[in-house]
Protein backbone atom coordinates (compact mmCIF):
# COMPACT_ATOMS: atom_id res chain seq x y z
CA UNK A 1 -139.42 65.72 182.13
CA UNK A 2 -136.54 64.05 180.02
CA UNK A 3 -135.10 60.77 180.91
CA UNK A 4 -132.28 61.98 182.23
CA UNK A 5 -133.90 63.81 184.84
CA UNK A 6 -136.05 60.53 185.35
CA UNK A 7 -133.68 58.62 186.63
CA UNK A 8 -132.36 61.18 189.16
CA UNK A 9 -136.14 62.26 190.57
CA UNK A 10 -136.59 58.62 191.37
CA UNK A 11 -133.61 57.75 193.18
CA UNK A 12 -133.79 61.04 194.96
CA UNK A 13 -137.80 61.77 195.63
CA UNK A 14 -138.42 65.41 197.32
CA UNK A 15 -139.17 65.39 201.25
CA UNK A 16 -142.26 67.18 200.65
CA UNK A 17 -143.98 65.15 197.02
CA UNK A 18 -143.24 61.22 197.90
CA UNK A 19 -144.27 58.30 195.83
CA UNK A 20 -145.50 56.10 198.58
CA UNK A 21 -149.09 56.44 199.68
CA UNK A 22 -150.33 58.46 202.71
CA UNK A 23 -150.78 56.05 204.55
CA UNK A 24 -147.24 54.58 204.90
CA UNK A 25 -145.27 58.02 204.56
CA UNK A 26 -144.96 60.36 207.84
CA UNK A 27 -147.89 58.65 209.57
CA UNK A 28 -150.01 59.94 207.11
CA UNK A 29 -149.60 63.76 206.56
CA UNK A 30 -150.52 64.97 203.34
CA UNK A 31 -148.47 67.02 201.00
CA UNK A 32 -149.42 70.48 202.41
CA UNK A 33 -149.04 69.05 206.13
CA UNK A 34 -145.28 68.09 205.09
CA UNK A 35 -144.95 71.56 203.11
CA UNK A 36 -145.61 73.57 206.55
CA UNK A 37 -143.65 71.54 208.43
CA UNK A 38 -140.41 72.02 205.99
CA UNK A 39 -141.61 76.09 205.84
CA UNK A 40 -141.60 76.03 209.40
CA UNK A 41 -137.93 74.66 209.83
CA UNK A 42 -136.73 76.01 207.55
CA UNK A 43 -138.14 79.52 209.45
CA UNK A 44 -136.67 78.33 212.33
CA UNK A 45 -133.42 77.56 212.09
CA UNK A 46 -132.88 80.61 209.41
CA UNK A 47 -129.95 83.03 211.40
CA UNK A 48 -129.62 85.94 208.95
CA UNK A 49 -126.27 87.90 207.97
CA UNK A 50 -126.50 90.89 209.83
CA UNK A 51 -126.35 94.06 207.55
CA UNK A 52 -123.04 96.00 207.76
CA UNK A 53 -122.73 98.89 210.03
CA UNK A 54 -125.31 102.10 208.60
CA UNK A 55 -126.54 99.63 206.20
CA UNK A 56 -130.23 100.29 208.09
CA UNK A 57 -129.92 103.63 208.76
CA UNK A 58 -129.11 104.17 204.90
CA UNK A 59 -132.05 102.16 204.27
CA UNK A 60 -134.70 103.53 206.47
CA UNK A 61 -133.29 107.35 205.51
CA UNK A 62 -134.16 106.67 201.76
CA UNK A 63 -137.54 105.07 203.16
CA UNK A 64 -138.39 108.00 204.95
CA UNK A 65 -137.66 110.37 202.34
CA UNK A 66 -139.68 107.84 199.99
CA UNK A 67 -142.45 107.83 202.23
CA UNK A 68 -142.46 111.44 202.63
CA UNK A 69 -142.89 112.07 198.75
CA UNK A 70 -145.66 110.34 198.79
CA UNK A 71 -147.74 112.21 202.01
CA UNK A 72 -146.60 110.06 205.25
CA UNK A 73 -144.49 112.46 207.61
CA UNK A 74 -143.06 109.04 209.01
CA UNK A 75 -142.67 104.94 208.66
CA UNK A 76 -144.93 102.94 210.36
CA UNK A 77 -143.80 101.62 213.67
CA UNK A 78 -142.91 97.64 213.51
């Protein structure tokens, strides 16, 4: 780390690594604890771009004709 990113890491500490101790930040949860939690927004509230129109049918056609080189007559069913 330089000292000019010093500066900014300490006025701006990460939601997930904090400098206070576990007892006083987020009642206690540990670094992995606030890791899953910020995975598991961030999951939620995720709204993809929907593809274009053919988009998947162009992809799962050169699937299928990948899969097929390689033995499987079809894809596997989600």
């Amino acid at each position: 780390m330089t000292l000019k990113w010093f500066r900014e890491e300490v006025l701006r500490p990460s939601r997930i690594i904090d400098r206070e101790t576990t007892d006083a930040s987020d009642g206690g949860k540990g670094i992995f604890e606030r890791a899953r939690e910020r995975v598991e927004g961030l999951l939620a509230e995720h709204k993809p771009t929907p593809l274009p129109a053919g988009v998947q049918a162009e992809l799962t056609a050169i699937m299928t004709a990948d899969a097929r080189r390689h033995g499987m007559n079809e894809l596997p069913k989600l």
